[in-house]
C-alpha atoms as a PDB file:
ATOM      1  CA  UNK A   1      19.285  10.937  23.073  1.00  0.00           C
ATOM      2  CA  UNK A   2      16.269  10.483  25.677  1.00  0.00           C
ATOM      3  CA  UNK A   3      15.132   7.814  26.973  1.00  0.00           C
ATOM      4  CA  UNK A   4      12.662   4.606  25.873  1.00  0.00           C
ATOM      5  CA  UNK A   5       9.213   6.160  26.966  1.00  0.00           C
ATOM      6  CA  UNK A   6       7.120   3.402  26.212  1.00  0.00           C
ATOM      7  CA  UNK A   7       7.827  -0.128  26.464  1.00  0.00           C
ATOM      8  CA  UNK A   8       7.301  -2.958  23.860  1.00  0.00           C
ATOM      9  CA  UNK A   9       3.863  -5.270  24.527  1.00  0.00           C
ATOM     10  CA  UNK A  10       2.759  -8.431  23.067  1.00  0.00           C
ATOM     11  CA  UNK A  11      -0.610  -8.084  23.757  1.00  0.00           C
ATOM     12  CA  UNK A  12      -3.357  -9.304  21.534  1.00  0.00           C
ATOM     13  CA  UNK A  13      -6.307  -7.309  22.728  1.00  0.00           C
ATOM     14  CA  UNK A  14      -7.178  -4.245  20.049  1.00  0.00           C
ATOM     15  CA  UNK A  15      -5.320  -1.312  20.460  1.00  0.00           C
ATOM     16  CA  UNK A  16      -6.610   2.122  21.617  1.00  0.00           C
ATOM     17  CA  UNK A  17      -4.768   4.208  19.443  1.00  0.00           C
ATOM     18  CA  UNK A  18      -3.556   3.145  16.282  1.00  0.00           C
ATOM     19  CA  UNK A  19      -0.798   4.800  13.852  1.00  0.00           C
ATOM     20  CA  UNK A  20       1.029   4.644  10.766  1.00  0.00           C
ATOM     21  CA  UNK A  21       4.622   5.480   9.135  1.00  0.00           C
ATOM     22  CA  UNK A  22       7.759   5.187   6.869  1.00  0.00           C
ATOM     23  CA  UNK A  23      10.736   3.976   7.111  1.00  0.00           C
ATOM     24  CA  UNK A  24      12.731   5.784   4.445  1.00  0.00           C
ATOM     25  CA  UNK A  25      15.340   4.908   3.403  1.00  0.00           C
ATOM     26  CA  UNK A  26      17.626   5.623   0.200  1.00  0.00           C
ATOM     27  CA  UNK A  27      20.571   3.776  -1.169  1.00  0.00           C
ATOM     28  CA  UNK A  28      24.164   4.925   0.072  1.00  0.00           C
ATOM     29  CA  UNK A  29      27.026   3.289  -1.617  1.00  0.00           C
ATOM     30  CA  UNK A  30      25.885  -0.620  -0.992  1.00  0.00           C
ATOM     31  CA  UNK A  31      24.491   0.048   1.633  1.00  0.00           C
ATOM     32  CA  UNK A  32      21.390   1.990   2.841  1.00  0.00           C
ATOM     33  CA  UNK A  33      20.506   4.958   4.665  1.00  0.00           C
ATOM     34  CA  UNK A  34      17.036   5.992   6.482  1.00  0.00           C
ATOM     35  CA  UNK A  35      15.865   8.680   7.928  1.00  0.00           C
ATOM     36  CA  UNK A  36      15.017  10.126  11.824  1.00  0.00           C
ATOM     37  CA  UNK A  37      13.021  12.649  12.771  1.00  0.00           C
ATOM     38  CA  UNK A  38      13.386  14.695  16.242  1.00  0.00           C
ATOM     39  CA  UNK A  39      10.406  15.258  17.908  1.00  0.00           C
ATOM     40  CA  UNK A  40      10.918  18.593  20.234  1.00  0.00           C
ATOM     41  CA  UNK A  41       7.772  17.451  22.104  1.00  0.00           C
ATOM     42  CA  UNK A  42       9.039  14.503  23.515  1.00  0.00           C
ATOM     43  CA  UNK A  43      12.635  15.207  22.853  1.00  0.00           C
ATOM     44  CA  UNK A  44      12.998  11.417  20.964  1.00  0.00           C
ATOM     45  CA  UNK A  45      14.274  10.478  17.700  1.00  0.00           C
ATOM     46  CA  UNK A  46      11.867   7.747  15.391  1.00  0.00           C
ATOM     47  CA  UNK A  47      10.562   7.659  12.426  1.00  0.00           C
ATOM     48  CA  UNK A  48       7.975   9.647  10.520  1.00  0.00           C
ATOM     49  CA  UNK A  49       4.411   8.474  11.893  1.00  0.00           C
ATOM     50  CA  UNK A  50       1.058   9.945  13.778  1.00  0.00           C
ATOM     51  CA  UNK A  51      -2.110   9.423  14.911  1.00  0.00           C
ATOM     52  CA  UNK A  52      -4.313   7.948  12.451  1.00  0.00           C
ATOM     53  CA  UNK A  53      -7.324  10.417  11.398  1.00  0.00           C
ATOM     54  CA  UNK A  54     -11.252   9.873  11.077  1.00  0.00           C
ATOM     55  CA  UNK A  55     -12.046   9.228   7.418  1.00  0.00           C
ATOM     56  CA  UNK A  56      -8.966   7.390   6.631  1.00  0.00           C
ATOM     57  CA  UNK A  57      -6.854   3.738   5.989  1.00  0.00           C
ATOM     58  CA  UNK A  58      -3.958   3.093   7.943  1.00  0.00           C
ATOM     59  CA  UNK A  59      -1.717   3.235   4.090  1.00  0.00           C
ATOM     60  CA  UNK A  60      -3.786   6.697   3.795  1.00  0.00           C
ATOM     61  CA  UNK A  61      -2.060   7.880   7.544  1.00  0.00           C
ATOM     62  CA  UNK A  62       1.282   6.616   6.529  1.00  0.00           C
ATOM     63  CA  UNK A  63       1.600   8.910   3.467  1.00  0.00           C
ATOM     64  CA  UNK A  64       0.050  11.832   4.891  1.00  0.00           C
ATOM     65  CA  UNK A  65       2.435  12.023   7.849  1.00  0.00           C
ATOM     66  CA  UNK A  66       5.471  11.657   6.092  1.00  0.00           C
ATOM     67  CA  UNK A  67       4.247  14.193   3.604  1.00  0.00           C
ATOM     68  CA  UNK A  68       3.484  16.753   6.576  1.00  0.00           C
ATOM     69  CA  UNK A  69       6.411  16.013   9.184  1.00  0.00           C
ATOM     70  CA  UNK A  70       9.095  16.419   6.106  1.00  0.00           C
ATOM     71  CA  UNK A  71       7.410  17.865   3.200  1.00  0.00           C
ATOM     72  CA  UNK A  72       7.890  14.451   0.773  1.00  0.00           C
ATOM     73  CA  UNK A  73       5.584  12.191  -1.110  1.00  0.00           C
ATOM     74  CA  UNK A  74       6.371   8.460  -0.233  1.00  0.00           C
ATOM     75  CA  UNK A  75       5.608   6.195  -2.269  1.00  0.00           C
ATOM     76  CA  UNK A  76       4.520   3.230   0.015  1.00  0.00           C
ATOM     77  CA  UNK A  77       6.503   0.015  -0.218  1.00  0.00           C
ATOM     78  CA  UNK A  78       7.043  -3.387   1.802  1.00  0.00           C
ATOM     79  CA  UNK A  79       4.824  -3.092   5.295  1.00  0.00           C
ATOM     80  CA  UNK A  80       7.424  -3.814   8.031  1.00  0.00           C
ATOM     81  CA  UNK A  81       6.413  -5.182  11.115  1.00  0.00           C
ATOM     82  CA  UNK A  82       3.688  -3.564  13.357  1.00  0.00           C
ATOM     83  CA  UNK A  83       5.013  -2.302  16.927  1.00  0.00           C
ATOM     84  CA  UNK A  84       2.614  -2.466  19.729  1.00  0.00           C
ATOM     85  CA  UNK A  85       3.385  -0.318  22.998  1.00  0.00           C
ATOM     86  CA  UNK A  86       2.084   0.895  26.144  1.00  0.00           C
ATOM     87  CA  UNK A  87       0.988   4.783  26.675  1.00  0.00           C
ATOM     88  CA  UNK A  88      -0.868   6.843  28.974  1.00  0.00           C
ATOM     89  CA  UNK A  89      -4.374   6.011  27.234  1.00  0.00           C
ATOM     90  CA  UNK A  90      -3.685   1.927  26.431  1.00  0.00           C
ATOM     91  CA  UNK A  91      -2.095   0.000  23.900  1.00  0.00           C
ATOM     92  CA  UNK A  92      -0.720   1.426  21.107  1.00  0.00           C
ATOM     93  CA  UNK A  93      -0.270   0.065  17.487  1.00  0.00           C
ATOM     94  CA  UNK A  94       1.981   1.922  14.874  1.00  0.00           C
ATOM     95  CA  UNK A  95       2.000  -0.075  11.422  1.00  0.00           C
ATOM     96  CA  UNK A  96       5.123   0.701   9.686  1.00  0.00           C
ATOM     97  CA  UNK A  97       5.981   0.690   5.454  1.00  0.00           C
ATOM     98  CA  UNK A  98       9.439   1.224   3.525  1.00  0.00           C
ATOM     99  CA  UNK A  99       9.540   4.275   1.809  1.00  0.00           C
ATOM    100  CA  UNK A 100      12.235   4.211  -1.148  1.00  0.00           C
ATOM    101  CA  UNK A 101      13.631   8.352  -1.994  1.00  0.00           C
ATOM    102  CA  UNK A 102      16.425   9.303  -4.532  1.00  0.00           C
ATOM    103  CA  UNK A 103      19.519  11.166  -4.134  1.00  0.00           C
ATOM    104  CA  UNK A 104      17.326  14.145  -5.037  1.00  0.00           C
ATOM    105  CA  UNK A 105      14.803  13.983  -2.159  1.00  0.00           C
ATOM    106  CA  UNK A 106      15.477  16.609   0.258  1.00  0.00           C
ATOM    107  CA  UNK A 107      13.182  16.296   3.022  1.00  0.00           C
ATOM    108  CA  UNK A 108      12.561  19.647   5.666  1.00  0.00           C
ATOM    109  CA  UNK A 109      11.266  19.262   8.821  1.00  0.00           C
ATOM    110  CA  UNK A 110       7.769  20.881   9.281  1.00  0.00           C
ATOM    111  CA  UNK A 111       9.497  23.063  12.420  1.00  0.00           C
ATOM    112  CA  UNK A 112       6.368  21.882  14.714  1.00  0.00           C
ATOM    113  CA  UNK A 113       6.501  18.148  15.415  1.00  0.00           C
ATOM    114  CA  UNK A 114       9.655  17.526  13.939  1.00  0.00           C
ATOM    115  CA  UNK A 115      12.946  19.957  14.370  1.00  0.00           C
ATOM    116  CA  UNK A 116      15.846  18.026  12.876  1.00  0.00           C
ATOM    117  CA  UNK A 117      16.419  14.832  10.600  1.00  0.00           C
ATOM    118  CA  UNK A 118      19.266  12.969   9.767  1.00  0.00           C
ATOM    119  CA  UNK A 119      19.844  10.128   7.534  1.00  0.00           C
ATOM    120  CA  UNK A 120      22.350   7.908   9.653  1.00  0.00           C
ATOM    121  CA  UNK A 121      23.091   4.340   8.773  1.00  0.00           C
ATOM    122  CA  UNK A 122      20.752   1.612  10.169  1.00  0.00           C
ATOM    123  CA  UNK A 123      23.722   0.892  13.054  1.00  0.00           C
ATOM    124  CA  UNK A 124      23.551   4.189  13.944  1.00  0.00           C
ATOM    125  CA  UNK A 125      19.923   4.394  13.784  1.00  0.00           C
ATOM    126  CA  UNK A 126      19.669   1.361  16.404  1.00  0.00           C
ATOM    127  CA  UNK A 127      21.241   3.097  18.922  1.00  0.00           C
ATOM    128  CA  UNK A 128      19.506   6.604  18.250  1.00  0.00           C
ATOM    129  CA  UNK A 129      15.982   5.310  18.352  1.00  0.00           C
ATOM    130  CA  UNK A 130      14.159   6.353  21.479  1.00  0.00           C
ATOM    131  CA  UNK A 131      12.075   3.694  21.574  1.00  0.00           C
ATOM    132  CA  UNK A 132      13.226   0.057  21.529  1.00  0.00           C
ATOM    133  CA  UNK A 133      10.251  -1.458  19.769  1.00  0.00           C
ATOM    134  CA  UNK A 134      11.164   0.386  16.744  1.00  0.00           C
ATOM    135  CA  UNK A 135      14.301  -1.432  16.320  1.00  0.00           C
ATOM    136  CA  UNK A 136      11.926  -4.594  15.284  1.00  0.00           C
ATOM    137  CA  UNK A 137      10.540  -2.923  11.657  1.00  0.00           C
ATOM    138  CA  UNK A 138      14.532  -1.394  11.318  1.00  0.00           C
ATOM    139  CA  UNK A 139      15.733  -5.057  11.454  1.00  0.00           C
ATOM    140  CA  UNK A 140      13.142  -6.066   8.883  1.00  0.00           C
ATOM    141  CA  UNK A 141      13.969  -3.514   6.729  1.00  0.00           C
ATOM    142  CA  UNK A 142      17.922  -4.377   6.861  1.00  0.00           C
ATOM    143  CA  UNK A 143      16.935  -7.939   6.002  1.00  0.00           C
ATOM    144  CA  UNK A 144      15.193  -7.490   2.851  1.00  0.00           C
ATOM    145  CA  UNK A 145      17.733  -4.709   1.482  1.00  0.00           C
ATOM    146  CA  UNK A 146      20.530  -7.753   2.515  1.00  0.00           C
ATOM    147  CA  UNK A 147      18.810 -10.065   0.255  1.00  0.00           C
ATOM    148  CA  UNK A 148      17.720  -7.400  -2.678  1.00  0.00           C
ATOM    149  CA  UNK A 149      13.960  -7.059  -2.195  1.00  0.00           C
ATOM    150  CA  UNK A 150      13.857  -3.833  -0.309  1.00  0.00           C
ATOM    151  CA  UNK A 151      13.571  -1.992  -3.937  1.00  0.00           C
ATOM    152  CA  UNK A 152      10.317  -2.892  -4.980  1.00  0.00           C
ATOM    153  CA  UNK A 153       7.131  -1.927  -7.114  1.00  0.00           C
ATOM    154  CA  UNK A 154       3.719  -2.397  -6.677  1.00  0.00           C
ATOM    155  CA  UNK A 155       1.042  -4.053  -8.632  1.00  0.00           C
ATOM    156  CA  UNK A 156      -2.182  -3.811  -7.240  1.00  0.00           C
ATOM    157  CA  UNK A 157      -5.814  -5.635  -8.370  1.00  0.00           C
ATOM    158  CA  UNK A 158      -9.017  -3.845  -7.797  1.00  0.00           C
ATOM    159  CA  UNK A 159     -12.100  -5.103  -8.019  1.00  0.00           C
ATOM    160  CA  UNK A 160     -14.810  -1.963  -9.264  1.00  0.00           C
ATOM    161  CA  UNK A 161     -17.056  -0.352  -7.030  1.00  0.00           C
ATOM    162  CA  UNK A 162     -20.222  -1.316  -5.935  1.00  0.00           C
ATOM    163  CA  UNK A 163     -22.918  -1.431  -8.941  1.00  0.00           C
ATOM    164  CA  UNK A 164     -26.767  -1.197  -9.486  1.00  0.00           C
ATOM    165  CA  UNK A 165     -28.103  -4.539  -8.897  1.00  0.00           C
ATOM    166  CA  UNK A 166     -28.373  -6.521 -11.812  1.00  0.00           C
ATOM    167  CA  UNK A 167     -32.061  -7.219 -11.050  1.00  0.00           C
ATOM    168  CA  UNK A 168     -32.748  -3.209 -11.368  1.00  0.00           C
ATOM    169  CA  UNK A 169     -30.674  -2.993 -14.752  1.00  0.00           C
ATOM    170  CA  UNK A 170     -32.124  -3.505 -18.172  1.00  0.00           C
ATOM    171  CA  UNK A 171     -29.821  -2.280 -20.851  1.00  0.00           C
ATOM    172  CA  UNK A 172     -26.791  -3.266 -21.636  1.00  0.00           C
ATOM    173  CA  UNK A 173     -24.285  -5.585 -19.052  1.00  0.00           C
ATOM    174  CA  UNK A 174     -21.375  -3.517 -19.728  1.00  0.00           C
ATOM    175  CA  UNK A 175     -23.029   0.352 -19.089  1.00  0.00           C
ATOM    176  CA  UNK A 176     -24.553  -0.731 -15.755  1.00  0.00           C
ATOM    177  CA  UNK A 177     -23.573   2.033 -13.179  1.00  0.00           C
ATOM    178  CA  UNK A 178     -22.056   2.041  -9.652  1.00  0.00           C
ATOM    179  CA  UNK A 179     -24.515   2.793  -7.341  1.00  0.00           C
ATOM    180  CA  UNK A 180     -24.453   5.719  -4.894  1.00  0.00           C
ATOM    181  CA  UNK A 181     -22.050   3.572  -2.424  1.00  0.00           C
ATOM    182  CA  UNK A 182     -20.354   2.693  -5.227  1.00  0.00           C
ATOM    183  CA  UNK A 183     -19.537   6.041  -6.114  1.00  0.00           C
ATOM    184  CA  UNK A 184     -18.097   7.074  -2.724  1.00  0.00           C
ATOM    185  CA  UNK A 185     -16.289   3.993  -2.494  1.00  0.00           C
ATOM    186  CA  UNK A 186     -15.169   5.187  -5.720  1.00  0.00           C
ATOM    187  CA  UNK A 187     -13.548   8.121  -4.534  1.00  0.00           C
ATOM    188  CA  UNK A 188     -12.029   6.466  -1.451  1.00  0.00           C
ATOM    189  CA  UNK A 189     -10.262   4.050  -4.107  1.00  0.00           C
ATOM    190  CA  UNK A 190      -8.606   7.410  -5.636  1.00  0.00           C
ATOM    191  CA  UNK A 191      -7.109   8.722  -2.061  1.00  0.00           C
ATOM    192  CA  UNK A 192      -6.195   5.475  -1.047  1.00  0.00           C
ATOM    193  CA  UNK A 193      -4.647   4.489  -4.662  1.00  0.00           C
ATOM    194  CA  UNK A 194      -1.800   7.421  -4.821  1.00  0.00           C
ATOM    195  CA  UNK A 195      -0.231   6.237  -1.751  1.00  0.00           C
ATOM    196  CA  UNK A 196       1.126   3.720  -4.239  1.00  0.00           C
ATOM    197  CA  UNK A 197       0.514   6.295  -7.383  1.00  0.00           C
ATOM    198  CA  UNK A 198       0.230   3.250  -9.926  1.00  0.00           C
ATOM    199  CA  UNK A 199       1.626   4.491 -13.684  1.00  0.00           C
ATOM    200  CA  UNK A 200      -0.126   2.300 -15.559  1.00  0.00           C
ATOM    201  CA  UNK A 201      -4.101   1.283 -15.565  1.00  0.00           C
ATOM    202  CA  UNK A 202      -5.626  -1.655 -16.771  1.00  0.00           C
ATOM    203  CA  UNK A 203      -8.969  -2.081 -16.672  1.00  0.00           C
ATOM    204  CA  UNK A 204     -12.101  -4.144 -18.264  1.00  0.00           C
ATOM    205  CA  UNK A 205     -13.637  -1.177 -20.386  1.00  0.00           C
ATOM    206  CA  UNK A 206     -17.434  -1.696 -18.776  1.00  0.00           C
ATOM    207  CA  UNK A 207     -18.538   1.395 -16.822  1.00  0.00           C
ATOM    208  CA  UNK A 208     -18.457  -0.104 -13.069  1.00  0.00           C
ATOM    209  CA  UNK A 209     -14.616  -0.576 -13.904  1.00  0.00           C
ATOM    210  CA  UNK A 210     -14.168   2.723 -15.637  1.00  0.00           C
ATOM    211  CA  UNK A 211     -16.433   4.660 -12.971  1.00  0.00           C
ATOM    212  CA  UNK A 212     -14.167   3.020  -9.670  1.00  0.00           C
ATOM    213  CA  UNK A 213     -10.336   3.914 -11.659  1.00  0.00           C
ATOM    214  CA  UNK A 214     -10.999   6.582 -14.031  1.00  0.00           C
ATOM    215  CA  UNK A 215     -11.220   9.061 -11.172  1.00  0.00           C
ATOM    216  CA  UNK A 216      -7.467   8.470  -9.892  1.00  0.00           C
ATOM    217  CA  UNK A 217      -5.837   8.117 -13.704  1.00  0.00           C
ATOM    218  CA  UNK A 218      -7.264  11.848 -13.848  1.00  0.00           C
ATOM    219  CA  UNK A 219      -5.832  12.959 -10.538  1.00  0.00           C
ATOM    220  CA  UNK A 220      -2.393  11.562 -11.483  1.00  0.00           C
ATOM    221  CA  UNK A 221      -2.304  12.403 -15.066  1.00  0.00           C
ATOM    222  CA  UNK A 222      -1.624   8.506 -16.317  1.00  0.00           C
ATOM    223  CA  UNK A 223      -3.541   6.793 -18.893  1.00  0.00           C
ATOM    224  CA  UNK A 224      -6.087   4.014 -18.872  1.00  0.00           C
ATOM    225  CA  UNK A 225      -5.457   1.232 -20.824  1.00  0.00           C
ATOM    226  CA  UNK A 226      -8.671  -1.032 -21.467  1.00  0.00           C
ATOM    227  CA  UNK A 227      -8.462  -4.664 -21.532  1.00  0.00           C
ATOM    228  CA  UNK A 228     -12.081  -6.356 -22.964  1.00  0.00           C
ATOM    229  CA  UNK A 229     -10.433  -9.539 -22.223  1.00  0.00           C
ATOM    230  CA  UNK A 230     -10.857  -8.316 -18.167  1.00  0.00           C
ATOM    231  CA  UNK A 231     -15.430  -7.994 -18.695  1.00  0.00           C
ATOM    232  CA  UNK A 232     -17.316 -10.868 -17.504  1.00  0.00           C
ATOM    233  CA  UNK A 233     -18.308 -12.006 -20.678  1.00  0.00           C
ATOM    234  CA  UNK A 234     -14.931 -12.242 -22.182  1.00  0.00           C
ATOM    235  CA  UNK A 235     -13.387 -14.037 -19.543  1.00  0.00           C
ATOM    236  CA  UNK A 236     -16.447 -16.642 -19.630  1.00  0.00           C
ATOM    237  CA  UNK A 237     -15.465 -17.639 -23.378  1.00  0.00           C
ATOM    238  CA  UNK A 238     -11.672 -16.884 -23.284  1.00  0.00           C
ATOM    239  CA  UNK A 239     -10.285 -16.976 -19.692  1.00  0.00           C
ATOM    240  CA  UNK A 240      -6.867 -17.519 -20.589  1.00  0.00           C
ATOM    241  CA  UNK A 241      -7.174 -14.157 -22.687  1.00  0.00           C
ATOM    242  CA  UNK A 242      -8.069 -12.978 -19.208  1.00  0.00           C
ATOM    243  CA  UNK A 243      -4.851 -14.873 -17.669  1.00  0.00           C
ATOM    244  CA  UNK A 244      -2.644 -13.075 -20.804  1.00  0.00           C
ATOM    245  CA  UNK A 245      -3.600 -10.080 -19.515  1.00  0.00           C
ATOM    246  CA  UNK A 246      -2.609 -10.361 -15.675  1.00  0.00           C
ATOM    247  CA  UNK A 247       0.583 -11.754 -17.003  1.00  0.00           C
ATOM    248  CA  UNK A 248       1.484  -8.246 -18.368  1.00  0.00           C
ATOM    249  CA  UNK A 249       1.863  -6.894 -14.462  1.00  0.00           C
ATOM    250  CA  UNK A 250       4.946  -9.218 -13.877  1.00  0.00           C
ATOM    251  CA  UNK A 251       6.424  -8.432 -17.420  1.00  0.00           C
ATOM    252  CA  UNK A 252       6.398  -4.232 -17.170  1.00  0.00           C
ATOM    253  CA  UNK A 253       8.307  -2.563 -14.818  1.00  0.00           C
ATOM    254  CA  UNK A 254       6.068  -0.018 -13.727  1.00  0.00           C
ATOM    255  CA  UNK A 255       4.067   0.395 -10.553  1.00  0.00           C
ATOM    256  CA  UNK A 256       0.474  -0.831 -11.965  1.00  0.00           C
ATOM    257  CA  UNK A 257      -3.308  -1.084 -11.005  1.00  0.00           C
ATOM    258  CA  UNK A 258      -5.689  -3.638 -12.286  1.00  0.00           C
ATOM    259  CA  UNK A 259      -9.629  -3.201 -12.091  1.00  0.00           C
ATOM    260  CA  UNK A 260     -11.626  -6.017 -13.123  1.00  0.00           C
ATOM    261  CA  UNK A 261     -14.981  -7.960 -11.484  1.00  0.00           C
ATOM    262  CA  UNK A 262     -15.733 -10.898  -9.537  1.00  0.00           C
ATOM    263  CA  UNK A 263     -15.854 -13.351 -11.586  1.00  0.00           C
ATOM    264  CA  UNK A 264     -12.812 -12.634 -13.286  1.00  0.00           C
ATOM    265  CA  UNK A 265     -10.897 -12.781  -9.859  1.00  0.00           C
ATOM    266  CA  UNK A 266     -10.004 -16.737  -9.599  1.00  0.00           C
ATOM    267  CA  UNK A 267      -8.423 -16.467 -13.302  1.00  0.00           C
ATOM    268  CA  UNK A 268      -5.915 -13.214 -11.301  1.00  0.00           C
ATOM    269  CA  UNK A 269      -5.397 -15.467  -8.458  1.00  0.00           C
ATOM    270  CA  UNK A 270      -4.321 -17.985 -10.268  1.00  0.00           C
ATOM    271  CA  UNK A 271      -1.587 -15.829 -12.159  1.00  0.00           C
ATOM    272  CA  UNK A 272      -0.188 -13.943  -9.445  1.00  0.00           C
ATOM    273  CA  UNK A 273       0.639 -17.364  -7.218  1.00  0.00           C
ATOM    274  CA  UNK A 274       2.828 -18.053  -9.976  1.00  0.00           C
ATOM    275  CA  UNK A 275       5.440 -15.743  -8.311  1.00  0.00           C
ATOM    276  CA  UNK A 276       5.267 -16.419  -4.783  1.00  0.00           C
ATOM    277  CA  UNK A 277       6.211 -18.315  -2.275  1.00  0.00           C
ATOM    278  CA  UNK A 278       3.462 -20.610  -0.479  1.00  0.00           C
ATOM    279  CA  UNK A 279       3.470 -18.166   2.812  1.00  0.00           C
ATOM    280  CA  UNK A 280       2.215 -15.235   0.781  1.00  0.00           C
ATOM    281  CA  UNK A 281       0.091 -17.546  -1.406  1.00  0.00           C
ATOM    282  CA  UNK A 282      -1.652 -18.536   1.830  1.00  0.00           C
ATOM    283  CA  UNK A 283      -2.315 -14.717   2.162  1.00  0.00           C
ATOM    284  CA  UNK A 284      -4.619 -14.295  -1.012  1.00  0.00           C
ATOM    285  CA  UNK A 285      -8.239 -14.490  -0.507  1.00  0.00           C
ATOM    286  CA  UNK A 286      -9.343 -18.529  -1.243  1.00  0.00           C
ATOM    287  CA  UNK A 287     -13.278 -18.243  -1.224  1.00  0.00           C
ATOM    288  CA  UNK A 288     -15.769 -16.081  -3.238  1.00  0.00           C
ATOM    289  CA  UNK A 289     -16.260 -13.313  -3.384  1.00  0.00           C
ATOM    290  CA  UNK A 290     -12.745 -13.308  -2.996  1.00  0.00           C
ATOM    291  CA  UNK A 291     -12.896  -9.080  -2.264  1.00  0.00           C
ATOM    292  CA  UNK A 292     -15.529  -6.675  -1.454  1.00  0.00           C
ATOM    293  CA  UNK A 293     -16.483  -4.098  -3.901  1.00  0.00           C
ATOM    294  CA  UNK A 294     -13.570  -1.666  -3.538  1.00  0.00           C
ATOM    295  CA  UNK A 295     -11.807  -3.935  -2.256  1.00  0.00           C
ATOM    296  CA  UNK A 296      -7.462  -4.509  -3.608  1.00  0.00           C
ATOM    297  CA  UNK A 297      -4.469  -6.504  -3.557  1.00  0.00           C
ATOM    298  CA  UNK A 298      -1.498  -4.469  -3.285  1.00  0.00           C
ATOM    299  CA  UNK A 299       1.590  -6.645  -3.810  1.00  0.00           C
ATOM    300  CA  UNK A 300       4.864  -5.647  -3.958  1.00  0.00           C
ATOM    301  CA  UNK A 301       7.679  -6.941  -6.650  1.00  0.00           C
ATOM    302  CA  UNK A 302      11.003  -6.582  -6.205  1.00  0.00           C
ATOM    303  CA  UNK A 303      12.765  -4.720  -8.722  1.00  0.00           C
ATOM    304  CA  UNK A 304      15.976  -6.796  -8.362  1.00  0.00           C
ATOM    305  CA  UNK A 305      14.492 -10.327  -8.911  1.00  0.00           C
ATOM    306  CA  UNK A 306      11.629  -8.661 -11.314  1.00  0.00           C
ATOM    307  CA  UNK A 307       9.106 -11.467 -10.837  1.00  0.00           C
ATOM    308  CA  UNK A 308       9.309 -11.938  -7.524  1.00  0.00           C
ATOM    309  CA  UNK A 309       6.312 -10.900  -4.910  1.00  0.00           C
ATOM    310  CA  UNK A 310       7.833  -9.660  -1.775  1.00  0.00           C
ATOM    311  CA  UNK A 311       4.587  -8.772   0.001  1.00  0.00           C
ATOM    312  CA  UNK A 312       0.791  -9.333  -0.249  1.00  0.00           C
ATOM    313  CA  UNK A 313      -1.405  -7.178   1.662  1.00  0.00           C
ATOM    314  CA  UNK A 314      -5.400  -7.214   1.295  1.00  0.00           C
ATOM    315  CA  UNK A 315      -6.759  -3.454   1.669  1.00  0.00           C
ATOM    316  CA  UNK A 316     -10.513  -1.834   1.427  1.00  0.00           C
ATOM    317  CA  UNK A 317     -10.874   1.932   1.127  1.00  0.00           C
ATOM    318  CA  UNK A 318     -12.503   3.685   3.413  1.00  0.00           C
ATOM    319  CA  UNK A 319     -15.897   3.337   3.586  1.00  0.00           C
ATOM    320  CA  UNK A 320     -18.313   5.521   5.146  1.00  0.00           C
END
């Protein structure tokens, strides 16, 4: 096993180079099992991670490195603690998610930066890391599998796209069009949406929701399912229609996406603090306009204690 190369920092200054990766991990027995990777390069075990690339979120880096250092599709799950190191160039940052595969997965390694993998216990994997600071997401990982909310879902809320102003639109409220942002941002919702490859759709059925969603259902092959309770206008007569409808997230257990618009988003706050704790509450956005055109809350709910959010994380596609 070589040597730590790099040594942990708790510096707060931005980093120089930032990364992404997965812990994955699949169930052995009770217990659990993830996965190192050798890198020949630097003749260390870690996990599955790289550089992050122009053009792309850090969730977006996460799922393409694991897809090209062992040939699998993660599915991204809990973030786990960002470790921040020292190399040649400056400070480092590597933000780290669980990645859940079945007994099925058989992951390869790509034969150019990784040679060999082995799925090893997480004792085991403590003492073959290379790197100390990687220990830190390993121990976070053990902790929520010890208390049955590694195995989660998501359930993520969009709000649409950017639109044509309202000032420049004279027909109808519910065909107004995303504008041309809107319609890249559009498309940077679809990349960044399979990293959690949502089964299920809901959105309000008004074009600026359609336009921003429709795009990824068609990619993934799932359907849309269109809620008029989640438009403007219904929500402003029947908000708890609106509420009824949010509910539904916490009451399937698929991995789901939401789209609906500003206004609507206090009523979708309101719902999903019913099944957290106060920390992760605290997390949520408090003031309007609550998130940017684009803009989502992933959470993730553990599939163990179904109504239970484990994680809340704000992300915005990326936006050129």
């Amino acid at each position: 096993m070589a040597k730590t190369a790099s040594k942990p920092t708790t510096a707060t200054h931005q980093p120089d180079v930032l990364a992404a990766g997965c812990l994955c991990w699949r169930r052995a027995g009770n217990g659990l099992e993830v996965l190192l990777i050798h890198r020949p390069r630097y003749d260390d075990w870690s996990f599955p991670k790289g550089k992050q690339d122009d053009g792309e979120t850090l969730p977006e880096t996460a799922y393409r490195e694991v897809r090209e250092e062992i040939g699998l599709l993660p599915r991204l799950g809990v973030p786990l603690p960002t470790i921040r190191y020292e190399v040649e160039v400056g400070l480092k940052a590597v933000h780290y998610w669980a990645a859940e595969f079945g007994p099925g997965a058989r992951p390869e390694p790509d034969g150019r930066e990784v040679d060999e993998l082995r799925w090893v216990g997480p004792d085991e994997a403590s003492r073959m890391l290379s790197n100390a600071a990687d220990r830190e997401p390993l121990a976070r990982l053990v902790e929520l599998h010890g208390r049955g909310d590694l195995a989660t879902r998501p359930a993520i809320v969009v709000r649409h796209a950017k639109a044509k102003p309202r000032s420049s639109w004279s027909r109808a409220e519910g065909d107004r069009p995303l504008a041309a942002t809107g319609r890249r941002q559009a498309l940077a919702v679809t990349r960044l949406l399979q990293v959690w490859s949502p089964e299920r759709i809901l959105t309000s059925p008004w074009l600026r929701c359609l336009s921003t969603v429709v795009p990824y259902a068609r990619k993934a092959g799932v359907k849309v399912r269109e809620r008029p309770q989640l438009t403007e206008a219904s929500h402003k007569r029947h908000p708890k229609r609106a509420a009824t409808v949010v509910q539904t997230i916490f009451d399937k257990e698929a991995p789901v996406a939401l789209c609906t618009h500003r206004p609507v988003l206090p009523t979708v706050l309101r719902v999903l603090t019913r099944y957290m704790d106060d920390e992760l509450a605290r997390r949520l956005p408090a003031k309007d306009p609550y998130l940017t055109p684009g803009e989502m809350i992933v959470l993730q709910i553990s599939r163990r204690h179904r109504r239970r959010v484990v994680s809340v994380e704000l992300v915005k596609p990326f936006d050129d």
